[in-house]
PDB file of N, CA and C in Angstrom:
ATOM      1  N   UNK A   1     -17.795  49.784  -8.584  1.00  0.00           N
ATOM      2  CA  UNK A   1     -18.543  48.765  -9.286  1.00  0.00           C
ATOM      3  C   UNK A   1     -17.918  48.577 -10.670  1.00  0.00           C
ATOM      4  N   UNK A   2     -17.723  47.610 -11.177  1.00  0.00           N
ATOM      5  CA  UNK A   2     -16.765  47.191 -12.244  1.00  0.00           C
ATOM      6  C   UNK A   2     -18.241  47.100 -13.397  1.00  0.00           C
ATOM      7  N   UNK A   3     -17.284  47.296 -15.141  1.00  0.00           N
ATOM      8  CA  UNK A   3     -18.593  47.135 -15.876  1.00  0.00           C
ATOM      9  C   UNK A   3     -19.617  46.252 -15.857  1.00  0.00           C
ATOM     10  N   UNK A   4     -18.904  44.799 -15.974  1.00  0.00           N
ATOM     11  CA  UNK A   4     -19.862  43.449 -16.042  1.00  0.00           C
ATOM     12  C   UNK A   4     -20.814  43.736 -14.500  1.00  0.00           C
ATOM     13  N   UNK A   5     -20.888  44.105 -13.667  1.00  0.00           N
ATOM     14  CA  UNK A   5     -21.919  43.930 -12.857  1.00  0.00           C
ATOM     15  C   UNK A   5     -22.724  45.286 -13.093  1.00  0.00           C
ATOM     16  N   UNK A   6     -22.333  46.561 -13.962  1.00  0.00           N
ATOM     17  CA  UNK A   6     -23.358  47.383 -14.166  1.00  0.00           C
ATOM     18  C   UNK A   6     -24.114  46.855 -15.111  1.00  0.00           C
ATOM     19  N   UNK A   7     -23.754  45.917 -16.604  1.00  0.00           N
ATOM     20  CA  UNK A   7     -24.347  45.699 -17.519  1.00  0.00           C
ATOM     21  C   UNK A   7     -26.137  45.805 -17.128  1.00  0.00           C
ATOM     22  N   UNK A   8     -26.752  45.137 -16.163  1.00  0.00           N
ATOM     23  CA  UNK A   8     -27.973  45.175 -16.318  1.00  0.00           C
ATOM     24  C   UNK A   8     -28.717  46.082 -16.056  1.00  0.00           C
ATOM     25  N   UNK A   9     -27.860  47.157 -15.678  1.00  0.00           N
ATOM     26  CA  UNK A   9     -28.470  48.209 -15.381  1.00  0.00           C
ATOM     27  C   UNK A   9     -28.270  49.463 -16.517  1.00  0.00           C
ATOM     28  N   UNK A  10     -27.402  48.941 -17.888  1.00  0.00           N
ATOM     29  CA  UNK A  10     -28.060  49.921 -18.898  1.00  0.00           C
ATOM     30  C   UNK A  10     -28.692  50.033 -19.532  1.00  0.00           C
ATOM     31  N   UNK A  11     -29.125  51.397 -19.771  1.00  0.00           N
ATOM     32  CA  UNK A  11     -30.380  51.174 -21.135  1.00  0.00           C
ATOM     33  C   UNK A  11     -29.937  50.745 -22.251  1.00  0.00           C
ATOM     34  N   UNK A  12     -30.938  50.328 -23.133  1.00  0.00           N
ATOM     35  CA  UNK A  12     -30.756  49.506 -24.098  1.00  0.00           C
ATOM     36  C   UNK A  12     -29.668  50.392 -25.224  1.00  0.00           C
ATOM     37  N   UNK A  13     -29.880  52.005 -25.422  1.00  0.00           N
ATOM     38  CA  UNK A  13     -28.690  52.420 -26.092  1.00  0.00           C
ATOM     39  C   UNK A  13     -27.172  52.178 -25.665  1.00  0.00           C
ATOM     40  N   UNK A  14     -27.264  52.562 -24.070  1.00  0.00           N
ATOM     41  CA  UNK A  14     -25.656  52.329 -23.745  1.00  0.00           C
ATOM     42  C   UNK A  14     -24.994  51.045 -23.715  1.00  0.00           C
ATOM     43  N   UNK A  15     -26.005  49.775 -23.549  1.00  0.00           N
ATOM     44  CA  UNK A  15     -25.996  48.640 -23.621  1.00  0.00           C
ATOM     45  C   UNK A  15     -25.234  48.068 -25.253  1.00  0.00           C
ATOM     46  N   UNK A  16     -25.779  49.058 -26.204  1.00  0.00           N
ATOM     47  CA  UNK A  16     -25.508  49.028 -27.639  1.00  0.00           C
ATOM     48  C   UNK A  16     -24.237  49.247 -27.777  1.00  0.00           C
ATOM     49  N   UNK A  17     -23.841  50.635 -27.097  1.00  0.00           N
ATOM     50  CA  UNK A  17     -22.878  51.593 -27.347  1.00  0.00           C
ATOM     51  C   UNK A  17     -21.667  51.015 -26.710  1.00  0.00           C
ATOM     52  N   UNK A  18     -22.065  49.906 -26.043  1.00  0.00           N
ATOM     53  CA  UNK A  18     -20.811  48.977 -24.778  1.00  0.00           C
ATOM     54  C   UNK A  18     -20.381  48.166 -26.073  1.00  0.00           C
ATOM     55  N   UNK A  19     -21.422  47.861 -26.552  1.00  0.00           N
ATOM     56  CA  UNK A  19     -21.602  46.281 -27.646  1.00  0.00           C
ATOM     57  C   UNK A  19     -20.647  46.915 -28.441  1.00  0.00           C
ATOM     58  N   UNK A  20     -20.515  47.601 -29.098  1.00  0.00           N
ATOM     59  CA  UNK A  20     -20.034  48.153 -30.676  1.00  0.00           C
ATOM     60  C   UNK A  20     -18.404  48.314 -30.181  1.00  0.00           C
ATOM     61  N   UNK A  21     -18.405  49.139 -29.118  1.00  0.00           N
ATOM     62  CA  UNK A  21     -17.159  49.770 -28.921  1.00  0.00           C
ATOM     63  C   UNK A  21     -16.096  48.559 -27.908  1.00  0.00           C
ATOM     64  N   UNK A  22     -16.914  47.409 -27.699  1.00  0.00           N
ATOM     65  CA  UNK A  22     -16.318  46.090 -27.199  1.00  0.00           C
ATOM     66  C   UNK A  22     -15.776  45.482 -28.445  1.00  0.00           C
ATOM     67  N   UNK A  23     -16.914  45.873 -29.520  1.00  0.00           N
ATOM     68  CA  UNK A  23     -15.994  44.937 -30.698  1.00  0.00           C
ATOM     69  C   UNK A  23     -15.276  45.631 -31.311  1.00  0.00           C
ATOM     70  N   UNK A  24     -15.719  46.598 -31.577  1.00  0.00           N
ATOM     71  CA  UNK A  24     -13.924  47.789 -31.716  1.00  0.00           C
ATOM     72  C   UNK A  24     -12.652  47.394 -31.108  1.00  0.00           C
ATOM     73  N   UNK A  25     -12.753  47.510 -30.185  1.00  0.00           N
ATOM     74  CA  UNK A  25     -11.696  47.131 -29.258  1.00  0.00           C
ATOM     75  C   UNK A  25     -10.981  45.870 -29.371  1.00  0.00           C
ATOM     76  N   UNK A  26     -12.117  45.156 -29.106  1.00  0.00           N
ATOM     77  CA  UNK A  26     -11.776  43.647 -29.725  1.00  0.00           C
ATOM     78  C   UNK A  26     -10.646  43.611 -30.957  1.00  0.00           C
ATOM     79  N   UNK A  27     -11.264  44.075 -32.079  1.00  0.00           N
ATOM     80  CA  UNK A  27     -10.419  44.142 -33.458  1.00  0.00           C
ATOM     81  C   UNK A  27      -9.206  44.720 -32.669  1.00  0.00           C
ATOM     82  N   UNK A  28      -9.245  46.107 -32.680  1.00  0.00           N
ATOM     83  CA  UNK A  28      -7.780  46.843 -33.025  1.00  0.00           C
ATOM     84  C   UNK A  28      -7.378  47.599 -31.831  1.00  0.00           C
ATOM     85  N   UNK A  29      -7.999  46.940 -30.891  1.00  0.00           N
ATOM     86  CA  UNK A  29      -7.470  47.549 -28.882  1.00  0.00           C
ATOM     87  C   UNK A  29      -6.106  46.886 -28.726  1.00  0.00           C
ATOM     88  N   UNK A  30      -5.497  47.523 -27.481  1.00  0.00           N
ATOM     89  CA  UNK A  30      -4.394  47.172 -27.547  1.00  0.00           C
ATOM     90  C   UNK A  30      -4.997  45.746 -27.138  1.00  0.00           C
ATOM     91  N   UNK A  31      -3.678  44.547 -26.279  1.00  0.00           N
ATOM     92  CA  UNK A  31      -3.220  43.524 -26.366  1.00  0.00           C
ATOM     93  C   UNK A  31      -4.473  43.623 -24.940  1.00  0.00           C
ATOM     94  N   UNK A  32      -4.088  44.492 -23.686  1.00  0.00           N
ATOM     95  CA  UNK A  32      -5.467  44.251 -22.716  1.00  0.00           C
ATOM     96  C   UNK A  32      -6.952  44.424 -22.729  1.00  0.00           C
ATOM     97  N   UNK A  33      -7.275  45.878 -23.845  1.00  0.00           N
ATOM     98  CA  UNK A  33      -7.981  45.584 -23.992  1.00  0.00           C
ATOM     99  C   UNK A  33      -8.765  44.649 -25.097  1.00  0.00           C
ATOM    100  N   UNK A  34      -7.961  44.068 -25.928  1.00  0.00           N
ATOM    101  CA  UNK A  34      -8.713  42.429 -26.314  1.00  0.00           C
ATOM    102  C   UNK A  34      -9.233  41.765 -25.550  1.00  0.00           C
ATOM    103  N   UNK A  35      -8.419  41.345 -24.415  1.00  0.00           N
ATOM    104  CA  UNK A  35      -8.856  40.630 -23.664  1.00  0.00           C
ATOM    105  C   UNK A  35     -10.132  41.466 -22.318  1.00  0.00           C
ATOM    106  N   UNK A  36     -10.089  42.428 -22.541  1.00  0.00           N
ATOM    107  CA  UNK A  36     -10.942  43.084 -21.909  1.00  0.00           C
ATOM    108  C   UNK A  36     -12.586  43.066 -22.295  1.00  0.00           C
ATOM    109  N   UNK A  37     -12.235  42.909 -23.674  1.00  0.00           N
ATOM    110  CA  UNK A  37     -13.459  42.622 -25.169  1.00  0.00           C
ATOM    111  C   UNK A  37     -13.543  41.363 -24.453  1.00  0.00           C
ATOM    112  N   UNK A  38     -13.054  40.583 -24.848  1.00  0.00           N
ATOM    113  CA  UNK A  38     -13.229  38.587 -24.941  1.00  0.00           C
ATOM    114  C   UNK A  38     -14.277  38.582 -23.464  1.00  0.00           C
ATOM    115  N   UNK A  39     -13.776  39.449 -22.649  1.00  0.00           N
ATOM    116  CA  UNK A  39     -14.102  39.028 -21.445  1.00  0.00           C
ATOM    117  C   UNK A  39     -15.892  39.374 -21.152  1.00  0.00           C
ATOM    118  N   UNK A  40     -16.207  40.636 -21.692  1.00  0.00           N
ATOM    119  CA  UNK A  40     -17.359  41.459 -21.803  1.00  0.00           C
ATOM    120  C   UNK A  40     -17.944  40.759 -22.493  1.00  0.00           C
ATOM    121  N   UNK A  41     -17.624  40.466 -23.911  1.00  0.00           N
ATOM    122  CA  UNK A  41     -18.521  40.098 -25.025  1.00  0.00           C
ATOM    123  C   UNK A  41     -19.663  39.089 -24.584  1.00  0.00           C
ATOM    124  N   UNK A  42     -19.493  38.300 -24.269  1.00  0.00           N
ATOM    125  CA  UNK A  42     -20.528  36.802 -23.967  1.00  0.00           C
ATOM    126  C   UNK A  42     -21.284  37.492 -22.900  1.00  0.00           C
ATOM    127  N   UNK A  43     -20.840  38.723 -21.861  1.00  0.00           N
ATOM    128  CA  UNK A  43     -22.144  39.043 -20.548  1.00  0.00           C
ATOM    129  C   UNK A  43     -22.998  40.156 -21.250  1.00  0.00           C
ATOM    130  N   UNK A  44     -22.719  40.503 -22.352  1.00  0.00           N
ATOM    131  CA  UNK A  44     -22.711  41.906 -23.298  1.00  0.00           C
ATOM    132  C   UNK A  44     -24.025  41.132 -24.274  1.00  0.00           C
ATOM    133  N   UNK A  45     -23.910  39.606 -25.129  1.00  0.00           N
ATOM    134  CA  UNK A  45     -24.849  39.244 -25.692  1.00  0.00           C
ATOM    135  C   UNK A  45     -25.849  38.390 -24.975  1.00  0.00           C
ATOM    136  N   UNK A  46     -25.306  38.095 -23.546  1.00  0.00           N
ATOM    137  CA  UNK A  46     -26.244  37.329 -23.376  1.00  0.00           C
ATOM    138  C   UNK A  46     -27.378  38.776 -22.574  1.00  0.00           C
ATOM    139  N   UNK A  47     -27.130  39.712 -22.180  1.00  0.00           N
ATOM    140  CA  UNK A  47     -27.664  40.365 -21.693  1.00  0.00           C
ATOM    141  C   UNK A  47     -28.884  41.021 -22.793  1.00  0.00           C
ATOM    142  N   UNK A  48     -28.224  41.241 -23.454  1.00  0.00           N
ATOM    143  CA  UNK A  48     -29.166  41.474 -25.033  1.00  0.00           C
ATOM    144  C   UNK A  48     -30.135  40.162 -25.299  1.00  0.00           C
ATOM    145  N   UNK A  49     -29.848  39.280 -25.685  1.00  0.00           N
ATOM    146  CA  UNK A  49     -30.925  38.022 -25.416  1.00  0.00           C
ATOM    147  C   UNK A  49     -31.779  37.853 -24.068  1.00  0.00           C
ATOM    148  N   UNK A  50     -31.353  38.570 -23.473  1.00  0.00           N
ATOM    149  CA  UNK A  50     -32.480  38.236 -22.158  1.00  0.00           C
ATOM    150  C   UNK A  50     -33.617  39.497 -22.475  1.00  0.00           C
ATOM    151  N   UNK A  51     -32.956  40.732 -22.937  1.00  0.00           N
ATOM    152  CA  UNK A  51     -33.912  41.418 -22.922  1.00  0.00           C
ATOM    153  C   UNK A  51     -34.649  41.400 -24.118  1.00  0.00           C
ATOM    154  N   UNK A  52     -34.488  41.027 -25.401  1.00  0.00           N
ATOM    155  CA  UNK A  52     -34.778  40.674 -26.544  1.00  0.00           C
ATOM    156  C   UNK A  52     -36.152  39.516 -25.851  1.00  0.00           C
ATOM    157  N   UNK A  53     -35.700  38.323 -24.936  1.00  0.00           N
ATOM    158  CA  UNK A  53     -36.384  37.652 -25.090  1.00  0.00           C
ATOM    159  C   UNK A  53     -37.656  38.307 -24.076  1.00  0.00           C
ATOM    160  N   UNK A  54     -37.543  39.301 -23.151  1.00  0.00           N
ATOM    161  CA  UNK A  54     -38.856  39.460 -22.592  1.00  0.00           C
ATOM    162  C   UNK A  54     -39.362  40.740 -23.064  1.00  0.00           C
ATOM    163  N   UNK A  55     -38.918  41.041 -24.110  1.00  0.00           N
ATOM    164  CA  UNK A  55     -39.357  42.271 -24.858  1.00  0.00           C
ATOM    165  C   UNK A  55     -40.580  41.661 -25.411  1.00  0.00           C
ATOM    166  N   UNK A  56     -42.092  42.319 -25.586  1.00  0.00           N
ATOM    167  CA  UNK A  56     -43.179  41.624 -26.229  1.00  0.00           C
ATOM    168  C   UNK A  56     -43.005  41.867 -27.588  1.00  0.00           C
ATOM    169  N   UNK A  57     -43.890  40.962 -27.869  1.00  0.00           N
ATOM    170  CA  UNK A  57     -43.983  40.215 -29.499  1.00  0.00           C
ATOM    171  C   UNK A  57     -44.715  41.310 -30.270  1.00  0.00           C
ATOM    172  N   UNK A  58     -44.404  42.086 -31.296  1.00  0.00           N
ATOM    173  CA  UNK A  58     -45.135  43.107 -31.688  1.00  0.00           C
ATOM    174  C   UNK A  58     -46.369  42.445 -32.163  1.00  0.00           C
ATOM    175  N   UNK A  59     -46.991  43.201 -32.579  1.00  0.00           N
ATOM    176  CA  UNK A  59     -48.712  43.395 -32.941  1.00  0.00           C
ATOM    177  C   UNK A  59     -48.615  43.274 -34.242  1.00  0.00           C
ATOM    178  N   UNK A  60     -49.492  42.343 -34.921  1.00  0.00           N
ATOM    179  CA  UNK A  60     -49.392  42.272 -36.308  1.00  0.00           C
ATOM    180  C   UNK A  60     -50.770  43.328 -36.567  1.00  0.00           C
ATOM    181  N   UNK A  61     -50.185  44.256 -37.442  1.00  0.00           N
ATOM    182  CA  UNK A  61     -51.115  44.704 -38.046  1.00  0.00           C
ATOM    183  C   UNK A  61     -52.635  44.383 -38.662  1.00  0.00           C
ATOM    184  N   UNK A  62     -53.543  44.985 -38.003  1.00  0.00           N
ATOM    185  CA  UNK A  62     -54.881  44.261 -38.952  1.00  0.00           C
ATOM    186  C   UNK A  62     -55.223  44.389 -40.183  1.00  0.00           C
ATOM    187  N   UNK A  63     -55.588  42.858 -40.632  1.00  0.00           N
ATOM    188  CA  UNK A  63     -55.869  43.163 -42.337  1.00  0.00           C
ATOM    189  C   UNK A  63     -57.397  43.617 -42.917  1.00  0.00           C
ATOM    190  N   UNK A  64     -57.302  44.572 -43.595  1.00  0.00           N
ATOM    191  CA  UNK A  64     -58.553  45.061 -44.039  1.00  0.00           C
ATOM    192  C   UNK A  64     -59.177  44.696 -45.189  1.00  0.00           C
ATOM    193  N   UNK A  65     -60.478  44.111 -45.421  1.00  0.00           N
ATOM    194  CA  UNK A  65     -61.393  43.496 -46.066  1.00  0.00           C
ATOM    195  C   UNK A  65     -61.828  44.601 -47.337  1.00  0.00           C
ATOM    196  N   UNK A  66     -61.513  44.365 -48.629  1.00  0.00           N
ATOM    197  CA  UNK A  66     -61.494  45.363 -49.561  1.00  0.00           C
ATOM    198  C   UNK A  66     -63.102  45.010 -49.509  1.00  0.00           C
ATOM    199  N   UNK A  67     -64.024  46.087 -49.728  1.00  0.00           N
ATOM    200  CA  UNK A  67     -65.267  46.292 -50.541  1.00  0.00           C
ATOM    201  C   UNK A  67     -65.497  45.836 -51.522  1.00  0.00           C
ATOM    202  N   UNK A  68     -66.314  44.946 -52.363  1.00  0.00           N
ATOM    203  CA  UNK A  68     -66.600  44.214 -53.644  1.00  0.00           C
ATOM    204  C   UNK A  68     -67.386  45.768 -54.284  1.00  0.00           C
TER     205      UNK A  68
END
């Protein structure tokens, strides 16, 4: 199984840890893996936006009514 089809199956740290070390690579990888980066990057953020987007909306804290 090649990375891009594990992507959805990591947790959100290793998912991170793909992210960072894709753009590492990106910068100062050799000549394949640049293109190895270029190739990941876009299934790498959009995968992050999907889970970002069905992640729930935190809870706003309740505000408390000072005593006169």
């Amino acid at each position: 199984m090649s990375i891009d089809e594990r992507i959805p199956a990591l947790s959100d740290k290793e998912l991170a840890s793909l992210k960072d070390n894709a753009t590492r690579l990106g910068e100062s990888g050799s000549p394949k893996q640049k293109i190895e980066s270029d190739r990941l990057m876009p299934l790498i953020v959009a995968e992050l936006a999907e889970r970002k987007a069905r992640a729930p909306a935190p809870r706003k804290a309740a505000v408390r009514k000072k005593k006169a």
